[in-house]
N, C-alpha and C. Protein backbone atom coordinates (compact mmCIF):
# COMPACT_ATOMS: atom_id res chain seq x y z
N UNK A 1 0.84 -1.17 0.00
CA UNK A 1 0.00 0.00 0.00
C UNK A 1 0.89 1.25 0.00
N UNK A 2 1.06 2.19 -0.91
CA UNK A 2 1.63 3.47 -1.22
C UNK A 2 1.27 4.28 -0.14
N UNK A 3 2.26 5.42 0.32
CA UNK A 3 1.59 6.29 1.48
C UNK A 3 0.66 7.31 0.34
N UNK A 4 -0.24 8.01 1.22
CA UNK A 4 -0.73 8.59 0.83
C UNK A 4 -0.72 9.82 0.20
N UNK A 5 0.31 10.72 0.07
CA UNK A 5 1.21 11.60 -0.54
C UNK A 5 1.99 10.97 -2.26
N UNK A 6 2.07 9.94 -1.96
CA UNK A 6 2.44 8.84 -3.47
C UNK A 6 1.17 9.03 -4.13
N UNK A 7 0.65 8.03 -3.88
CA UNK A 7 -1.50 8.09 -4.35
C UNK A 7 -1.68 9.41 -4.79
N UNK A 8 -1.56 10.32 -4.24
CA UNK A 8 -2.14 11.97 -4.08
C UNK A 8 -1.35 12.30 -5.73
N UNK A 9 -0.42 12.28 -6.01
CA UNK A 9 0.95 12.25 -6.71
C UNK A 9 0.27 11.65 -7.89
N UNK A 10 0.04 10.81 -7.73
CA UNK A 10 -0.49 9.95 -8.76
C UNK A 10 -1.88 10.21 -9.36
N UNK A 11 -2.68 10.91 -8.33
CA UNK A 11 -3.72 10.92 -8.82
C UNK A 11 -3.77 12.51 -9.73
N UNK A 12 -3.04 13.61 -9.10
CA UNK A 12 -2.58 14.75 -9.94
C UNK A 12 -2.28 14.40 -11.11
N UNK A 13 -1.51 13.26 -11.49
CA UNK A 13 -0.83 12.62 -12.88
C UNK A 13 -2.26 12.31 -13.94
N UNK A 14 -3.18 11.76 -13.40
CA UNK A 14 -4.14 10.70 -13.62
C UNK A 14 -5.03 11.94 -14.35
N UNK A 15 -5.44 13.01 -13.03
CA UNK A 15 -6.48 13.81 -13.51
C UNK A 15 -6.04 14.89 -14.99
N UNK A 16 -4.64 15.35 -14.77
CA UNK A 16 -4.24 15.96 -15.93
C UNK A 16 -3.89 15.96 -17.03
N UNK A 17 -4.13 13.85 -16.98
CA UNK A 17 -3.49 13.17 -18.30
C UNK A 17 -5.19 13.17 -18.77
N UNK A 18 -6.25 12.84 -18.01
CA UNK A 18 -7.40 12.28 -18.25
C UNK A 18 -8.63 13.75 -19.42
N UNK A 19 -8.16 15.02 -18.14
CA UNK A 19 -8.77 15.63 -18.58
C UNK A 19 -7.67 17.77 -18.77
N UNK A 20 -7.17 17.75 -20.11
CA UNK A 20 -6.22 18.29 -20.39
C UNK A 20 -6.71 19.72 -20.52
N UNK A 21 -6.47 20.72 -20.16
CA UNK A 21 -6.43 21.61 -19.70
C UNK A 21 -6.89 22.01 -18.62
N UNK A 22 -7.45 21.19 -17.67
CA UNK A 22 -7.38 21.16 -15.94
C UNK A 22 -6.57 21.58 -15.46
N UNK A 23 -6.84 22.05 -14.15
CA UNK A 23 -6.48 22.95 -13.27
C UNK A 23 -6.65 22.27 -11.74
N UNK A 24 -5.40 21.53 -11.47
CA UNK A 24 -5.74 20.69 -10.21
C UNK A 24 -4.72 21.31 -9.25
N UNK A 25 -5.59 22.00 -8.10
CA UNK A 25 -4.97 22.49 -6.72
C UNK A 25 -4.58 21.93 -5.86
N UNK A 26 -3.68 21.85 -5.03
CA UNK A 26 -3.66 21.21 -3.69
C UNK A 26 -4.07 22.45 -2.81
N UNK A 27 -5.08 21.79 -1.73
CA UNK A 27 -5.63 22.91 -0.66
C UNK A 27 -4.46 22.93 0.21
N UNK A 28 -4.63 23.97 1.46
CA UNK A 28 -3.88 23.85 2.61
C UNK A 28 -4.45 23.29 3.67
N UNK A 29 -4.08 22.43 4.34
CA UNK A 29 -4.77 22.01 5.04
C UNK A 29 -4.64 22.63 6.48
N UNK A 30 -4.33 23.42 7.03
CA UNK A 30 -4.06 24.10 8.09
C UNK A 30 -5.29 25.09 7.72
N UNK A 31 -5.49 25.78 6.64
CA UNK A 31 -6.92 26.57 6.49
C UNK A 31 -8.14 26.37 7.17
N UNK A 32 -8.74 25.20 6.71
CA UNK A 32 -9.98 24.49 7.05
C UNK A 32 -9.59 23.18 7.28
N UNK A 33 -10.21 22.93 8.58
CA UNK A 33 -9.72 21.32 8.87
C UNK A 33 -10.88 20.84 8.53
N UNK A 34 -9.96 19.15 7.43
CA UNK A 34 -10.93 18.22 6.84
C UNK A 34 -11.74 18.76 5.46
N UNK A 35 -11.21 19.72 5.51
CA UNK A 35 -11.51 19.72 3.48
C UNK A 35 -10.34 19.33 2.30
N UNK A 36 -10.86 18.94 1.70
CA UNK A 36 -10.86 18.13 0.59
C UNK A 36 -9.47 18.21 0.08
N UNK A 37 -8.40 17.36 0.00
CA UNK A 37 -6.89 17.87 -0.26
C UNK A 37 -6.62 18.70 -1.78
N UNK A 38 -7.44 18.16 -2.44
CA UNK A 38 -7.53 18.81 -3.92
C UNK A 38 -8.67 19.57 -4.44
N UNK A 39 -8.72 20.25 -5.28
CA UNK A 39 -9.17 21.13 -6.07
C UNK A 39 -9.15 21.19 -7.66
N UNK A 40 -10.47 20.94 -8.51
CA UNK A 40 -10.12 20.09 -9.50
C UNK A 40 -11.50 21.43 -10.62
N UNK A 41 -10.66 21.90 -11.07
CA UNK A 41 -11.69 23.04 -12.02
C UNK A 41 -11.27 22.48 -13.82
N UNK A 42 -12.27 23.26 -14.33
CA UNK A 42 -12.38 22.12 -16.10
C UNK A 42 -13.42 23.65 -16.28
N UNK A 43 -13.73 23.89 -16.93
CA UNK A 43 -14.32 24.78 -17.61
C UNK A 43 -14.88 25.74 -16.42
N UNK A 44 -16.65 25.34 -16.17
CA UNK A 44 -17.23 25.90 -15.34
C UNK A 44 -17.77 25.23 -14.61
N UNK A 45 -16.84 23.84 -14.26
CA UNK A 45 -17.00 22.73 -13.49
C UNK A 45 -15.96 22.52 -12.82
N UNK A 46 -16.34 21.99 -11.41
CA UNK A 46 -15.05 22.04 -10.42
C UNK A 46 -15.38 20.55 -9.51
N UNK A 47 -14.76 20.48 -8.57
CA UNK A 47 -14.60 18.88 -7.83
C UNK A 47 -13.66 19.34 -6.72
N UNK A 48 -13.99 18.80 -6.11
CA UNK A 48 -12.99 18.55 -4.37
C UNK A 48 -12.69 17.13 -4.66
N UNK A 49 -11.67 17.18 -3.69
CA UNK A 49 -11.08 15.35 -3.79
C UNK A 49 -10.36 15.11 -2.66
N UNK A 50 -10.59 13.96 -1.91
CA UNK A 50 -10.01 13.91 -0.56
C UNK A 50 -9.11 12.16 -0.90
N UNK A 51 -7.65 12.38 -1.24
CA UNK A 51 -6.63 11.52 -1.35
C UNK A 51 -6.61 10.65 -0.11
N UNK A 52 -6.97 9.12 -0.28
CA UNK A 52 -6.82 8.59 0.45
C UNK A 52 -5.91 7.34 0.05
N UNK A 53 -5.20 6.58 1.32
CA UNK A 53 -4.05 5.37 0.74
C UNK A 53 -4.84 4.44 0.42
N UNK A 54 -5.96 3.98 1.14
CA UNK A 54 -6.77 2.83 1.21
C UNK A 54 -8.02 3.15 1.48
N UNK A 55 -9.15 2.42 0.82
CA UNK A 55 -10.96 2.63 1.54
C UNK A 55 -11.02 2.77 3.00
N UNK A 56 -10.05 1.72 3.79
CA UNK A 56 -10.01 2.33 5.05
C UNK A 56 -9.59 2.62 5.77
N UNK A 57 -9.04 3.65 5.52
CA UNK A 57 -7.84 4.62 5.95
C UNK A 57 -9.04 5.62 7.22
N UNK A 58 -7.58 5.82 8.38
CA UNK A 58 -8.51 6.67 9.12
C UNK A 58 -9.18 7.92 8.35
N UNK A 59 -9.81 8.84 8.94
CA UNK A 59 -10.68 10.21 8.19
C UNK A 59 -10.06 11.01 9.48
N UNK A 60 -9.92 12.16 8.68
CA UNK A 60 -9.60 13.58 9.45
C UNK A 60 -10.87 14.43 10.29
N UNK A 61 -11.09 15.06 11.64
CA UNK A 61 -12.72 15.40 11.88
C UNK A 61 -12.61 16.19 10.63
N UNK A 62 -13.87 16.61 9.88
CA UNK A 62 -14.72 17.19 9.70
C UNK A 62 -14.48 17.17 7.74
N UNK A 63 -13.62 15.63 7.63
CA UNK A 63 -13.43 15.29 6.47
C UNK A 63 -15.12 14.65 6.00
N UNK A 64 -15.19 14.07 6.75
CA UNK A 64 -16.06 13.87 6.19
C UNK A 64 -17.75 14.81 5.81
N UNK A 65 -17.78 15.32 6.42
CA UNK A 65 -18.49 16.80 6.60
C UNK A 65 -18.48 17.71 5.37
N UNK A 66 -17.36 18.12 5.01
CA UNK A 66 -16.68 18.91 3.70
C UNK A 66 -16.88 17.85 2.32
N UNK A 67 -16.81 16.76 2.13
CA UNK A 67 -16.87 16.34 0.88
C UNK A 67 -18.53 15.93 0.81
N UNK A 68 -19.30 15.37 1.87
CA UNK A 68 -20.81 15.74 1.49
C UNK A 68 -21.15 17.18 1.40
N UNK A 69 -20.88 18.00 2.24
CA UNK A 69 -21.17 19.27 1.48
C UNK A 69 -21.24 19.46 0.11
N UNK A 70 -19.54 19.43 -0.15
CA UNK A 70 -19.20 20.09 -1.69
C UNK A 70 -19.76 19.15 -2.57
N UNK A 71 -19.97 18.31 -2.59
CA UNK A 71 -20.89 17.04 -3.38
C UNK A 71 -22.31 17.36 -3.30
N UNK A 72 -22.68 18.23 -2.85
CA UNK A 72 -24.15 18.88 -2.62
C UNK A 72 -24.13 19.82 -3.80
N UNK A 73 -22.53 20.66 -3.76
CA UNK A 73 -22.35 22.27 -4.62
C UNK A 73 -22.26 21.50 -6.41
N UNK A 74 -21.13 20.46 -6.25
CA UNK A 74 -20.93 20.22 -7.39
C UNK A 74 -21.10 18.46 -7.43
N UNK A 75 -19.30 18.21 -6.91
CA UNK A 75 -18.93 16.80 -6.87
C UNK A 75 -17.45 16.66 -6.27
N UNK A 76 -17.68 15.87 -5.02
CA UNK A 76 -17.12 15.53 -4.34
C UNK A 76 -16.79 13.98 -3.96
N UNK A 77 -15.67 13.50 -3.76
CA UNK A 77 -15.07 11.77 -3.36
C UNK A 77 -14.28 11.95 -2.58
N UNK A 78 -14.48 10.84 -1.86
CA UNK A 78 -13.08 10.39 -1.00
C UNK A 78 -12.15 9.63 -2.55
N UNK A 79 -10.89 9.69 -2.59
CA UNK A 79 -10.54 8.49 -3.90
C UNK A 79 -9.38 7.83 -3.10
N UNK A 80 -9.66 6.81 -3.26
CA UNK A 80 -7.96 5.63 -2.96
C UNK A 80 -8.28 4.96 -4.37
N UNK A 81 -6.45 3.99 -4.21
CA UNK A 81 -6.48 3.32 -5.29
C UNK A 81 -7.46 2.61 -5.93
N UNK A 82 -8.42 1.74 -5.27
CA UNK A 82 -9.17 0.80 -5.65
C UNK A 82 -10.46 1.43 -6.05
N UNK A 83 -10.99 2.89 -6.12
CA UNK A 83 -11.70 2.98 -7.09
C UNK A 83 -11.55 4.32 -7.61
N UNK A 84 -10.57 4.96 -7.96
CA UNK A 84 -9.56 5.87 -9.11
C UNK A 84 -10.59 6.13 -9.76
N UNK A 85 -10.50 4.36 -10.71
CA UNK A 85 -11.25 4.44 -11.80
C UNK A 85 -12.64 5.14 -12.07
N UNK A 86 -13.22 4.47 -10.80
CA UNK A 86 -14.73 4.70 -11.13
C UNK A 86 -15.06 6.62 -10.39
N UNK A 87 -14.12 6.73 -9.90
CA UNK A 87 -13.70 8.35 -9.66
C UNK A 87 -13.54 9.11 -10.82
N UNK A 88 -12.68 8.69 -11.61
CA UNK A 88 -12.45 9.54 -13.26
C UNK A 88 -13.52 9.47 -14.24
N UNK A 89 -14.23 8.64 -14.05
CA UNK A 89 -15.53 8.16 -14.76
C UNK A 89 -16.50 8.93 -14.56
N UNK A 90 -17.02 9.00 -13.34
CA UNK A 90 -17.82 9.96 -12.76
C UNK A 90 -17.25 11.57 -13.06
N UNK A 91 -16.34 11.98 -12.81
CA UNK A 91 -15.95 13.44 -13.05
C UNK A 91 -15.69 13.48 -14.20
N UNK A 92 -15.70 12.36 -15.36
CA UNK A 92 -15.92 12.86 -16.96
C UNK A 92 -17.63 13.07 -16.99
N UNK A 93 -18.39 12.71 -16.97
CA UNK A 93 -19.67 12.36 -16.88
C UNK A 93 -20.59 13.73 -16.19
N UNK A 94 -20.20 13.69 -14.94
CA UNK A 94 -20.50 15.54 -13.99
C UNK A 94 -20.01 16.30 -14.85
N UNK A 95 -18.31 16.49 -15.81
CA UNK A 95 -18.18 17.58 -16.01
C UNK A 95 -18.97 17.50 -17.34
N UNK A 96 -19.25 16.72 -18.09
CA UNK A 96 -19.95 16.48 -19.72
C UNK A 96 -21.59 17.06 -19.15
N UNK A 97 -22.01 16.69 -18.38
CA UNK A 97 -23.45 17.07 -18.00
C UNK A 97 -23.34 18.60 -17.82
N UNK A 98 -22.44 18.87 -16.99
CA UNK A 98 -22.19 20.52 -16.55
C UNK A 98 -22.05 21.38 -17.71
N UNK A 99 -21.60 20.82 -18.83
CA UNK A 99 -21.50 21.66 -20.31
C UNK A 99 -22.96 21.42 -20.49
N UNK A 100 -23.23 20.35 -20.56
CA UNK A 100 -24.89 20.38 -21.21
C UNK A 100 -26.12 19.83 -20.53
N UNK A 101 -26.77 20.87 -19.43
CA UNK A 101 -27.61 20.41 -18.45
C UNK A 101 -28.51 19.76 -18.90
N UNK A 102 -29.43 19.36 -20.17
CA UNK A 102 -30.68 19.32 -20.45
C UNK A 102 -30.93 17.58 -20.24
């Protein structure tokens, strides 16, 4: 199992190969405790993303709090390795809908 700073690393790689001219942030985490380590904007569509090593990896307080929120605003995940995939899938799909609501 990769630490979680590797994963995180990887998943920056993943989102900018996936979807190319993105704009992926790392938050601070000393700001707001338990929001979302990343920041993921595409046109006039955006995403939070909370890097995790494993599904069950401890949670930070009020991690979990912040990604149902922002998953309320737009779209929000916890992501570890084992479902990446179905993470990139979904944020092609939110951001394709977000171009064309109907």
């Amino acid at each position: 199992m990769a630490l979680e700073r590797v994963f995180q690393a990887r998943l920056i790689r993943e989102l900018e190969a996936e979807f190319p001219g993105a704009v992926v942030l790392k938050t601070d985490p000393s700001y707001i405790q338990g929001f979302p380590d990343l920041l993921f904007l595409q046109d006039s569509f955006w995403a939070a993303l909370e890097a995790k090593r494993a599904r069950n990896s401890a949670r930070r307080p009020n991690q979990e709090y912040w990604v149902q929120r922002l998953n309320l605003m737009s779209y929000s995940r916890f992501v570890y390795p084992s479902n990446l995939d179905d993470v990139l899938e979904e944020l092609s799909v939110a951001h394709m809908w977000s171009m064309n609501p109907k």
